[in-house]
C-alpha atoms as a PDB file:
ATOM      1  CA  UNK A   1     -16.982  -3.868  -2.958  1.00  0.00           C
ATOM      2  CA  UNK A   2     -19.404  -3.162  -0.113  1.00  0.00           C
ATOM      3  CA  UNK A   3     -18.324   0.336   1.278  1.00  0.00           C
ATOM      4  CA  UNK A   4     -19.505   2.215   3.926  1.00  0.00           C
ATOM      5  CA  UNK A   5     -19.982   5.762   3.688  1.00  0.00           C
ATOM      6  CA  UNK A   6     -22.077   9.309   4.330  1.00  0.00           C
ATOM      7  CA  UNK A   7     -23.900  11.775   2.935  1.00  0.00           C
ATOM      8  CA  UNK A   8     -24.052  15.404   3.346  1.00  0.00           C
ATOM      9  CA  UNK A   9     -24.742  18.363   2.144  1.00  0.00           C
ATOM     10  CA  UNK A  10     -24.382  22.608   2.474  1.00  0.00           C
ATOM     11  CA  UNK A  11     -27.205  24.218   0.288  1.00  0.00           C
ATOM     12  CA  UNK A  12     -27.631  21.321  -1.793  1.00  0.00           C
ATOM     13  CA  UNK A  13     -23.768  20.804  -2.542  1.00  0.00           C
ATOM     14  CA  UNK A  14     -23.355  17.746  -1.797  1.00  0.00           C
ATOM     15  CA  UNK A  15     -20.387  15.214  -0.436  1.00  0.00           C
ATOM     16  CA  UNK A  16     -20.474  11.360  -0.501  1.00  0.00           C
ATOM     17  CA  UNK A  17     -17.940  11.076   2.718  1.00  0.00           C
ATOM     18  CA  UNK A  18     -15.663   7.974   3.303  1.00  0.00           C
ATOM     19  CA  UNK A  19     -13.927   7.789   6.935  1.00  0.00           C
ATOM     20  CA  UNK A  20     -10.586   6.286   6.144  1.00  0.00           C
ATOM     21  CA  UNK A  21      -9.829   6.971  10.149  1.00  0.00           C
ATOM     22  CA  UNK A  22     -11.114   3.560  11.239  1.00  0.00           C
ATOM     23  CA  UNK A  23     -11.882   1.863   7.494  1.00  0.00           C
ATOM     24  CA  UNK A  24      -9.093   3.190   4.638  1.00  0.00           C
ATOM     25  CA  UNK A  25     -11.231   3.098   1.385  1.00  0.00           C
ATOM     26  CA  UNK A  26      -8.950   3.647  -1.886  1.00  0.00           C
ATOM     27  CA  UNK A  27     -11.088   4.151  -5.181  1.00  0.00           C
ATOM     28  CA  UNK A  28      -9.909   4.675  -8.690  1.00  0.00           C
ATOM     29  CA  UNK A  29     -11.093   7.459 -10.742  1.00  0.00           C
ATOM     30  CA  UNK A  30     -13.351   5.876 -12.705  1.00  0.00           C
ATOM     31  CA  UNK A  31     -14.967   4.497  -9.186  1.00  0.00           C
ATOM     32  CA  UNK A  32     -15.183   7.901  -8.206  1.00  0.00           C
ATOM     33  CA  UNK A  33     -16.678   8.870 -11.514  1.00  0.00           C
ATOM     34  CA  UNK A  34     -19.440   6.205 -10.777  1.00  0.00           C
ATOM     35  CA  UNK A  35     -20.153   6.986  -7.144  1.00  0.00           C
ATOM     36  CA  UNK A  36     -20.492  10.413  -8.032  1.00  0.00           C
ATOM     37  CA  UNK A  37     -22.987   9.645 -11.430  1.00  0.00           C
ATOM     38  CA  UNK A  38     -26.307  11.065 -10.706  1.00  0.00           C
ATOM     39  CA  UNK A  39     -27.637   7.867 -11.558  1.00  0.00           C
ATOM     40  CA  UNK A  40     -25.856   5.766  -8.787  1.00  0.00           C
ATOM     41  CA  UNK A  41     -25.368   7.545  -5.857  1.00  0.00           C
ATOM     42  CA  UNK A  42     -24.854  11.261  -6.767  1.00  0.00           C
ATOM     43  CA  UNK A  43     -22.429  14.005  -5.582  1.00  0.00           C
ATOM     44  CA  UNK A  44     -20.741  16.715  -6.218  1.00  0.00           C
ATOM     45  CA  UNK A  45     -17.871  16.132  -4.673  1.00  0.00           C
ATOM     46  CA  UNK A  46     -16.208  13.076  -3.186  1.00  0.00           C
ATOM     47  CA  UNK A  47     -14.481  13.907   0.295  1.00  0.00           C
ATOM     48  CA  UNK A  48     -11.803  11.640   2.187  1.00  0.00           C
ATOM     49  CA  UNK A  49     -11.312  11.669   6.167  1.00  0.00           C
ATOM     50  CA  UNK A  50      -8.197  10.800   6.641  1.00  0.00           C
ATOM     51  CA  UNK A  51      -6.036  10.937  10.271  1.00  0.00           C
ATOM     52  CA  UNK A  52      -3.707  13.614  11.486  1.00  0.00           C
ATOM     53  CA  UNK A  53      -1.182  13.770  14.327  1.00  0.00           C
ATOM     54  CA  UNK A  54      -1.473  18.077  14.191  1.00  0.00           C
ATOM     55  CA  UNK A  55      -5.261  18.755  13.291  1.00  0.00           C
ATOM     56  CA  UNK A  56      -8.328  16.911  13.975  1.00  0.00           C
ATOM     57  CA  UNK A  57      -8.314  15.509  10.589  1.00  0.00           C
ATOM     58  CA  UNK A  58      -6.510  15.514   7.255  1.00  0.00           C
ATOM     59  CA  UNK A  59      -8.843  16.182   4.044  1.00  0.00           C
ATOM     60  CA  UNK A  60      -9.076  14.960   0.674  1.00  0.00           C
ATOM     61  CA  UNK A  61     -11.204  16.497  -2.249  1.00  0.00           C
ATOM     62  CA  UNK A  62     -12.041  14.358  -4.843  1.00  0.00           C
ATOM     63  CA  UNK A  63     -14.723  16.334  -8.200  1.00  0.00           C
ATOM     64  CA  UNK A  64     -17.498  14.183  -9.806  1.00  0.00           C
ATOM     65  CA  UNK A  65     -15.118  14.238 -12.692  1.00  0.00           C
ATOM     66  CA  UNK A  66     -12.923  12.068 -10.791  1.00  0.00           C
ATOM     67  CA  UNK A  67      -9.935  15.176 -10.608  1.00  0.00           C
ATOM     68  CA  UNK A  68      -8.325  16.381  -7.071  1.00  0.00           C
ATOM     69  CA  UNK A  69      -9.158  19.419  -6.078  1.00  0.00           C
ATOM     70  CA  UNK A  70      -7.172  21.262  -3.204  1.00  0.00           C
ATOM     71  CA  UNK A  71     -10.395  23.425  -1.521  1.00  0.00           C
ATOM     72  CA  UNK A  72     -13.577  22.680  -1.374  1.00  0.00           C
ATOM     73  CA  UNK A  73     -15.191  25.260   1.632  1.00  0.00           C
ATOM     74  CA  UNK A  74     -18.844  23.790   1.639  1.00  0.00           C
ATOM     75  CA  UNK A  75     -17.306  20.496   1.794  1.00  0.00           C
ATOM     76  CA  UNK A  76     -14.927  21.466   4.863  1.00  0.00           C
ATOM     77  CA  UNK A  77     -18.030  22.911   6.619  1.00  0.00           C
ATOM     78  CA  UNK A  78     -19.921  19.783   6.415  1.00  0.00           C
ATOM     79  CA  UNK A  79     -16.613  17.795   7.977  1.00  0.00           C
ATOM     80  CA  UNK A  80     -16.394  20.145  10.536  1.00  0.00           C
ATOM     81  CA  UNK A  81     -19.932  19.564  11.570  1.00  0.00           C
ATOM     82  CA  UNK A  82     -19.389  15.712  11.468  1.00  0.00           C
ATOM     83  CA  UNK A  83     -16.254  15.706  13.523  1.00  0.00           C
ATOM     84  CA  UNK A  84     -18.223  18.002  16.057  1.00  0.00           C
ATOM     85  CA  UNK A  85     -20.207  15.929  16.415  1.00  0.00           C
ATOM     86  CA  UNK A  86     -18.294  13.174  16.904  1.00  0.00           C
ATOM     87  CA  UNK A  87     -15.556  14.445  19.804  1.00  0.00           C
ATOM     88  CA  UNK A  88     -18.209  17.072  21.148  1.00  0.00           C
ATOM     89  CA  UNK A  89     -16.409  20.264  20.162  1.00  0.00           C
ATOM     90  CA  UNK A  90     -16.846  23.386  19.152  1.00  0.00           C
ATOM     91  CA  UNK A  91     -13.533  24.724  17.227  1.00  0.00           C
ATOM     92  CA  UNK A  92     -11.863  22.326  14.651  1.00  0.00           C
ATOM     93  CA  UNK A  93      -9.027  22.549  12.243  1.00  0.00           C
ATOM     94  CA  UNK A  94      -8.111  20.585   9.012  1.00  0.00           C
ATOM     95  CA  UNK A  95      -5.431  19.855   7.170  1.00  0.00           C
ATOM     96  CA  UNK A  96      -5.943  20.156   3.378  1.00  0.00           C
ATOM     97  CA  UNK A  97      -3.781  20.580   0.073  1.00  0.00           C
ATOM     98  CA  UNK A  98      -4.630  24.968   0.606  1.00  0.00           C
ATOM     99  CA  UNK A  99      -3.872  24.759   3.629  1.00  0.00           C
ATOM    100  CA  UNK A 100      -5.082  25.073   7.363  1.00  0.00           C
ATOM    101  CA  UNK A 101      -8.870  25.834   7.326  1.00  0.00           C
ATOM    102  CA  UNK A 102     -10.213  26.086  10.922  1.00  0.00           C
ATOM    103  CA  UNK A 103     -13.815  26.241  11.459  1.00  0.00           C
ATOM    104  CA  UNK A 104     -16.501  26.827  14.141  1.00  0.00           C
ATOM    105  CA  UNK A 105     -19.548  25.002  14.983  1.00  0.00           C
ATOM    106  CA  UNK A 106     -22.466  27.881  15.866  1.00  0.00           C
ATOM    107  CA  UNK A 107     -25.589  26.311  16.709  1.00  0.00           C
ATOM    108  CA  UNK A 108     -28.306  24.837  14.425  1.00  0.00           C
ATOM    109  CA  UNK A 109     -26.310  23.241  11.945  1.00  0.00           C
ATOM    110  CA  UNK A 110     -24.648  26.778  11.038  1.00  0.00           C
ATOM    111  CA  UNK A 111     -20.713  26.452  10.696  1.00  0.00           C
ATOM    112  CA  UNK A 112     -18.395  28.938   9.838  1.00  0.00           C
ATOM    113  CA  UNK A 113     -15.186  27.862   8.184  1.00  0.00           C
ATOM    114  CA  UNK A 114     -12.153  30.913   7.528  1.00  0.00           C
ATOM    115  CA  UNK A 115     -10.837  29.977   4.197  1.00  0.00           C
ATOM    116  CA  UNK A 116      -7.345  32.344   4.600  1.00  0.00           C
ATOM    117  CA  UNK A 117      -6.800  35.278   2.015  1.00  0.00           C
ATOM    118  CA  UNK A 118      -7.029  35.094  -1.534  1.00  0.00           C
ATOM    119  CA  UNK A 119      -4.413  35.030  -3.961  1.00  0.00           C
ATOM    120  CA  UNK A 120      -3.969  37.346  -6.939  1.00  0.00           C
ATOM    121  CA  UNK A 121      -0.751  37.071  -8.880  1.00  0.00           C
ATOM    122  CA  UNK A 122      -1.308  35.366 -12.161  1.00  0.00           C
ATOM    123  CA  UNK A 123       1.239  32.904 -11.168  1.00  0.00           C
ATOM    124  CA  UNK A 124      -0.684  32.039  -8.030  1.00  0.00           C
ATOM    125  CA  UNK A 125      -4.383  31.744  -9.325  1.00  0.00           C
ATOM    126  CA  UNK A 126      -2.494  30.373 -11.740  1.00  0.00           C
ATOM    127  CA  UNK A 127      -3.371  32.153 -15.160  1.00  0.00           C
ATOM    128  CA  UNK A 128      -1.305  31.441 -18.132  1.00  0.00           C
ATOM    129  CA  UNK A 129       0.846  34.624 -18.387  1.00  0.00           C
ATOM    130  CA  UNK A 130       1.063  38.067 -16.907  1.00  0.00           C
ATOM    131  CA  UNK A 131      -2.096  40.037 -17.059  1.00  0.00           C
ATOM    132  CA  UNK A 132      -4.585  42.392 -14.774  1.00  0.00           C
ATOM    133  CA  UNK A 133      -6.772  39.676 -13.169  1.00  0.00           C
ATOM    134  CA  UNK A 134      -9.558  42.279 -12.750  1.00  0.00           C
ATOM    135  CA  UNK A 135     -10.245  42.193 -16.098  1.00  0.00           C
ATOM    136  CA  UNK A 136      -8.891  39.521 -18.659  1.00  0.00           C
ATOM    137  CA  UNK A 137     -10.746  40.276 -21.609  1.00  0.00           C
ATOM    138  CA  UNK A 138     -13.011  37.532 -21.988  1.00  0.00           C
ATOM    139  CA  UNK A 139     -16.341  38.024 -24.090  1.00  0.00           C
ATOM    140  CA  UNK A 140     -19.520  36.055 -23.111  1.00  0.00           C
ATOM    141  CA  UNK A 141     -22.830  36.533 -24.363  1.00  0.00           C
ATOM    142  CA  UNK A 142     -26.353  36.946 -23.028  1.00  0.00           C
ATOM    143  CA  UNK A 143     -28.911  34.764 -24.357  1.00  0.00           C
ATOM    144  CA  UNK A 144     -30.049  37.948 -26.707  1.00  0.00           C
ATOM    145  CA  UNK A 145     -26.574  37.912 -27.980  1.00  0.00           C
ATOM    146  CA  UNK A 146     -25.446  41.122 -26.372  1.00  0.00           C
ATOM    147  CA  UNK A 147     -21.828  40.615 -25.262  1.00  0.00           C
ATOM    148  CA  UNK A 148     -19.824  41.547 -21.752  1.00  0.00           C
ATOM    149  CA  UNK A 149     -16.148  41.628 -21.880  1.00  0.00           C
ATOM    150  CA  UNK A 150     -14.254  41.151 -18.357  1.00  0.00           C
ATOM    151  CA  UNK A 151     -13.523  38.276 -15.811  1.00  0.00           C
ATOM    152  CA  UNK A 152     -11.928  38.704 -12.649  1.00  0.00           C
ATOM    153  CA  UNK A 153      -9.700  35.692 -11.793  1.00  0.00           C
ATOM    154  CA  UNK A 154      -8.359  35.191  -8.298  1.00  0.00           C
ATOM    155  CA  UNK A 155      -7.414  31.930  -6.188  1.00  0.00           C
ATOM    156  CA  UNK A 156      -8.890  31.188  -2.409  1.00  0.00           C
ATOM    157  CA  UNK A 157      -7.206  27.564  -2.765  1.00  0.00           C
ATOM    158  CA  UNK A 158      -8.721  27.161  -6.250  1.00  0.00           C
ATOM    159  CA  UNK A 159      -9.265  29.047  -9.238  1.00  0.00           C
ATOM    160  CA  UNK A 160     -11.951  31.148 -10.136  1.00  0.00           C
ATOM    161  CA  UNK A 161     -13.402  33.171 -12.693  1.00  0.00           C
ATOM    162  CA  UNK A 162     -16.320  35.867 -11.932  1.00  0.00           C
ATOM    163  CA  UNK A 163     -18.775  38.076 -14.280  1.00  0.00           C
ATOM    164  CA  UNK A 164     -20.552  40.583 -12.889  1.00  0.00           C
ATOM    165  CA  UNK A 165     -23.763  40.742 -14.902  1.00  0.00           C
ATOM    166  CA  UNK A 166     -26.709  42.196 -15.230  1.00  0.00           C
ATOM    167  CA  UNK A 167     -29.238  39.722 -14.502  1.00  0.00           C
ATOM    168  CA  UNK A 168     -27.854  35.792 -14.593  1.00  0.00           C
ATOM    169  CA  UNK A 169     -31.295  34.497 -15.825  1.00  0.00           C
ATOM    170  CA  UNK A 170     -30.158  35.927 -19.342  1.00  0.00           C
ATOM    171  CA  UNK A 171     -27.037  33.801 -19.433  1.00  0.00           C
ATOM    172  CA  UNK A 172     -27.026  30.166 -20.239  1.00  0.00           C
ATOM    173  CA  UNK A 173     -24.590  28.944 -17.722  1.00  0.00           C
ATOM    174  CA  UNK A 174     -24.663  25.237 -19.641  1.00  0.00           C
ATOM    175  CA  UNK A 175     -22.870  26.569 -22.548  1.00  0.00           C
ATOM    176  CA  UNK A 176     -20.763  29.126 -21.254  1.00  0.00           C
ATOM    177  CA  UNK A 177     -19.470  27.065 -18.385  1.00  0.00           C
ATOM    178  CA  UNK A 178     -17.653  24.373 -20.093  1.00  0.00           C
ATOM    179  CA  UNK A 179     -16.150  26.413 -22.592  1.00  0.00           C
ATOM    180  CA  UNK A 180     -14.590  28.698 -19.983  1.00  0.00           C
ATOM    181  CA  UNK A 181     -13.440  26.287 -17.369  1.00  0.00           C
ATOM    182  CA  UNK A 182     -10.922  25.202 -19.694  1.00  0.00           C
ATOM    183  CA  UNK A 183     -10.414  28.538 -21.019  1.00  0.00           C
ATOM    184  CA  UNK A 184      -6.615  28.642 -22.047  1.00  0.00           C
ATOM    185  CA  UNK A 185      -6.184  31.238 -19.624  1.00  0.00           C
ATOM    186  CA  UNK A 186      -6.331  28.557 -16.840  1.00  0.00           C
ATOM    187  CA  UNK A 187      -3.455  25.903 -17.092  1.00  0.00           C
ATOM    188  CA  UNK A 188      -5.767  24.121 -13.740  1.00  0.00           C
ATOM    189  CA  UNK A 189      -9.083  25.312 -15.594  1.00  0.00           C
ATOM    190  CA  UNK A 190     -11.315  27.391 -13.197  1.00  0.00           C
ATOM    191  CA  UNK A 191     -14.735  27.712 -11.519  1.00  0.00           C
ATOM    192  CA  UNK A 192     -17.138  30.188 -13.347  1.00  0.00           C
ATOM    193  CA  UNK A 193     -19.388  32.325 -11.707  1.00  0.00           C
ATOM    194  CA  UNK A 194     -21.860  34.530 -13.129  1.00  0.00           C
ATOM    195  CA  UNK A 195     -22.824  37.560 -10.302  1.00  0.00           C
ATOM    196  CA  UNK A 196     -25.277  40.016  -9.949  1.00  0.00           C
ATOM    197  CA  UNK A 197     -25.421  42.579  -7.440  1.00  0.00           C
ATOM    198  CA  UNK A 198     -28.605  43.260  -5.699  1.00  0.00           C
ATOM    199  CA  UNK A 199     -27.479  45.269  -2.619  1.00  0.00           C
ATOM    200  CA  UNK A 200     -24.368  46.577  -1.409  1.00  0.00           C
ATOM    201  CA  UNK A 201     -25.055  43.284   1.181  1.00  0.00           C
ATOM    202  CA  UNK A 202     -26.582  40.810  -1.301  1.00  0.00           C
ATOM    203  CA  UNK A 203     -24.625  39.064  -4.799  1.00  0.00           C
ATOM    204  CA  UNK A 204     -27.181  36.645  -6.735  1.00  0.00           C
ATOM    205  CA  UNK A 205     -24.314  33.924  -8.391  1.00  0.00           C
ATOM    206  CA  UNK A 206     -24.806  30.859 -10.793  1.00  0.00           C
ATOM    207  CA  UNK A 207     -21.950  28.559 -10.472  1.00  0.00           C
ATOM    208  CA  UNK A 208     -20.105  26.384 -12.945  1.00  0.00           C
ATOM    209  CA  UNK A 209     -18.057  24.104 -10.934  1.00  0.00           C
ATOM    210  CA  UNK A 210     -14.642  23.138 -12.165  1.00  0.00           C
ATOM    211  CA  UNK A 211     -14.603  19.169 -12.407  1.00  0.00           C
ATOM    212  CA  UNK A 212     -18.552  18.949 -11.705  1.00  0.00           C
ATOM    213  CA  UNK A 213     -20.483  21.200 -13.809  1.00  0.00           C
ATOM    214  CA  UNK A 214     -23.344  23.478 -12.811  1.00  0.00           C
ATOM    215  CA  UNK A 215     -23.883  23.215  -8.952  1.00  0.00           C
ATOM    216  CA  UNK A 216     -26.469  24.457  -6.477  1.00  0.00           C
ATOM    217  CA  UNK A 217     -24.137  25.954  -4.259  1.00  0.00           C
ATOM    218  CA  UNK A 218     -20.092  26.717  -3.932  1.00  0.00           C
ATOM    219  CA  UNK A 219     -18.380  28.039  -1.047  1.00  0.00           C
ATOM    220  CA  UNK A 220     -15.135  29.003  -2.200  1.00  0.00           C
ATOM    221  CA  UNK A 221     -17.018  30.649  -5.428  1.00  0.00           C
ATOM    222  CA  UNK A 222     -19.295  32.206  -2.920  1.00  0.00           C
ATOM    223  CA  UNK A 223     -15.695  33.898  -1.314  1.00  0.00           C
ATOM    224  CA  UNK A 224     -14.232  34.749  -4.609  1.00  0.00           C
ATOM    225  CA  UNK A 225     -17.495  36.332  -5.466  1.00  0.00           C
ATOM    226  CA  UNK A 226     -17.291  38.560  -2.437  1.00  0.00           C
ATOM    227  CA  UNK A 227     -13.943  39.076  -2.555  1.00  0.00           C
ATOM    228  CA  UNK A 228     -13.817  40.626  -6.305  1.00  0.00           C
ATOM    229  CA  UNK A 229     -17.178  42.315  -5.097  1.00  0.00           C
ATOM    230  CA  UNK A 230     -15.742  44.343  -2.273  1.00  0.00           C
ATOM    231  CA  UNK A 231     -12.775  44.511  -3.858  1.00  0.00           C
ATOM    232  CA  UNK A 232     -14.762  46.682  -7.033  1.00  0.00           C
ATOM    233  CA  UNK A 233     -16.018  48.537  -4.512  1.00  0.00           C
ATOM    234  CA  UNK A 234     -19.311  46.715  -5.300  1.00  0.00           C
ATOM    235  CA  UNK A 235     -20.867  45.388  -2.204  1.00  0.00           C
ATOM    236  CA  UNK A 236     -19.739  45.772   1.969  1.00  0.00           C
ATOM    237  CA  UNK A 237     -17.240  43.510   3.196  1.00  0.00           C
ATOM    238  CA  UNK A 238     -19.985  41.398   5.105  1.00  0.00           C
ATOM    239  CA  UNK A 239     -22.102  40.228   1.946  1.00  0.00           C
ATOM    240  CA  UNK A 240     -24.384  37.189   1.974  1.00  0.00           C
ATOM    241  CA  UNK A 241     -23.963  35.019  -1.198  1.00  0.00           C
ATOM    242  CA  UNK A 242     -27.453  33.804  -2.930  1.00  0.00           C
ATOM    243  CA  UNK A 243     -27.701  30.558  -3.962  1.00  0.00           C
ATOM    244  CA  UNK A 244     -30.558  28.272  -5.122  1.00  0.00           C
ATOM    245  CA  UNK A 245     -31.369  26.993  -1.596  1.00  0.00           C
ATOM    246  CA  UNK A 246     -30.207  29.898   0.489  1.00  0.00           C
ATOM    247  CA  UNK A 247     -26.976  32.153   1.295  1.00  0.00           C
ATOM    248  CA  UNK A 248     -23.861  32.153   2.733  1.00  0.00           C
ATOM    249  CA  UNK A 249     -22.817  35.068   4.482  1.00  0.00           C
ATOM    250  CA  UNK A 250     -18.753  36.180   3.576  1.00  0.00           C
ATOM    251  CA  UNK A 251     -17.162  38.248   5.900  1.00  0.00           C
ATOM    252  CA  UNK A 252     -13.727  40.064   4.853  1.00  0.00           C
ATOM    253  CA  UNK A 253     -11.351  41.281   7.263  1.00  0.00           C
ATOM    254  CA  UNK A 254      -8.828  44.507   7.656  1.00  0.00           C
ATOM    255  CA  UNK A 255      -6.492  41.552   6.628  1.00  0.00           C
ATOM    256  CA  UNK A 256      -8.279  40.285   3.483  1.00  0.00           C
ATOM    257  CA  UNK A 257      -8.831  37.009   5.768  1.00  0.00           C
ATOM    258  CA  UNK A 258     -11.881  35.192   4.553  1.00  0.00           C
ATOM    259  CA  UNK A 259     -14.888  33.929   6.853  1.00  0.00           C
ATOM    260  CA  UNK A 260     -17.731  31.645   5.765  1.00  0.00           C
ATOM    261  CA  UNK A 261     -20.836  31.050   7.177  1.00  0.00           C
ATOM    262  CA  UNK A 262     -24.194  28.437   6.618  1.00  0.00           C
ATOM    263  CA  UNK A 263     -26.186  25.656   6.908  1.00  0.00           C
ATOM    264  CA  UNK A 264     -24.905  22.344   6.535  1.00  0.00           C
ATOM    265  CA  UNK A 265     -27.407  19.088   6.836  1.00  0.00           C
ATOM    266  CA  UNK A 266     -27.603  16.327   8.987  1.00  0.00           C
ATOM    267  CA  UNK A 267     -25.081  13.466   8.529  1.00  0.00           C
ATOM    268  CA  UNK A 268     -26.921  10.640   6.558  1.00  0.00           C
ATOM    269  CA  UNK A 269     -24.870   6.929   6.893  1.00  0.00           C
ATOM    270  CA  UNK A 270     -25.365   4.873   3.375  1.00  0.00           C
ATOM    271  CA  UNK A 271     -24.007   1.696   2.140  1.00  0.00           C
ATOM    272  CA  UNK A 272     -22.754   1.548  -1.249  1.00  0.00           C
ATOM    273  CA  UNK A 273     -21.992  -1.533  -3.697  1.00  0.00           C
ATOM    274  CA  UNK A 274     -19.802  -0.986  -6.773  1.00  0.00           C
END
């Protein structure tokens, strides 16, 4: 197969994009598996464009591991910026398996994307039975072998599990990672994030990414960060979000509504041959 596709990124997460508007492109999972391989083409995420009668598109999420997954908010950005550009507006809404996620196109290649309001029941994020999801009593260990017990779990269209550390240099995110996105707690496993405050306006996070493994950048880990954050009475409820490559700026309303905000790239047409 010779398929035509695109390339983008927010941060350095990045999204091989098929357009099944005007071409439909179906792929197995082991295709996605190989599209995705750092040694083909490389992703972290496959995304599908697909048409909608209501919204200005209708959005699949697709992990390297060839799984769905039902958010992806660095992903949406990036779509929003590509259909911007494409029918020359400013305001755009998706359809997705979480839900409506509306976004807004700001000016040099900043968009802004509100994710909705996080979930917390342990049947909602979903955990595997009844529990406080502020604290679930998991143990991880620095790389001196000191332990933390905690984890906050909490859904914002996928599940997520957050440490508030010390420093995350002293963790080694490539061990603990695996091991706790399939944690037993987590029937749907869950993203891991490893946070450490800097400022009641700044979180430092490494993220483990459910389905893809460690990633330079997450949006909806960078909400559920923030959220747990503010929530703890941690941080403001405008925090940016440190990643390798740069920050995205969370912004928490009177309504727990979530806003997202950064850079996405330029949109980057490839050709690829399976």
């Amino acid at each position: 197969m010779n398929l035509k596709a695109y390339k983008m990124d927010g941060l350095g997460n990045d999204f091989v994009i098929f357009d099944n508007r005007k071409k439909i492109t179906r792929l197995n999972k082991n295709e996605i598996v190989k599209i995705a391989d750092r040694n083909f083409v490389g992703c972290d995420q496959l995304i599908f464009i697909n048409k909608s009668n209501d919204y200005d598109a209708e959005l699949d999420f697709y992990n390297s591991d060839g799984g769905n997954s039902s958010a992806c908010g660095n992903g949406t950005r990036c779509i929003a910026y590509f259909i911007s550009k494409e029918k020359n507006k400013e305001e755009i809404s998706f359809k997705t398996q979480s839900g409506v996620l509306k976004s807004k196109i700001l000016g040099n290649n900043i968009v802004e994307t509100n994710i909705g309001t996080p979930k917390f029941g342990w049947k909602e994020i979903p955990l595997n039975k009844e529990i406080d999801n502020t604290n679930l009593g998991i143990t991880i260990f620095n790389q001196d072998g000191i332990s933390l017990t905690g984890g906050y779990a909490l859904s914002v269209g996928n599940p997520h599990l957050i440490f508030f550390v010390h420093k995350t240099e002293n963790y080694d995110l490539s061990k603990i990672g695996p091991k706790l996105e399939k944690h037993s707690m987590f029937p749907e496993k869950c993203n891991v994030t490893l946070a450490e405050i800097k400022s009641k306006k700044l979180i430092k996070v490494k993220v483990w990414e459910r389905g893809v493994g460690i990633t330079k950048a997450c949006g909806t880990s960078a909400c559920a960060t923030a959220v747990a954050a503010y929530k703890k009475k941690l941080t403001q409820n405008i925090i940016d979000i440190q990643f390798e490559l740069g920050v995205i700026t969370i912004s928490i309303d009177k309504n727990n509504s979530i806003n997202m905000k950064g850079k996405v790239s330029e949109i980057k047409e490839i050709d690829i041959k399976i």
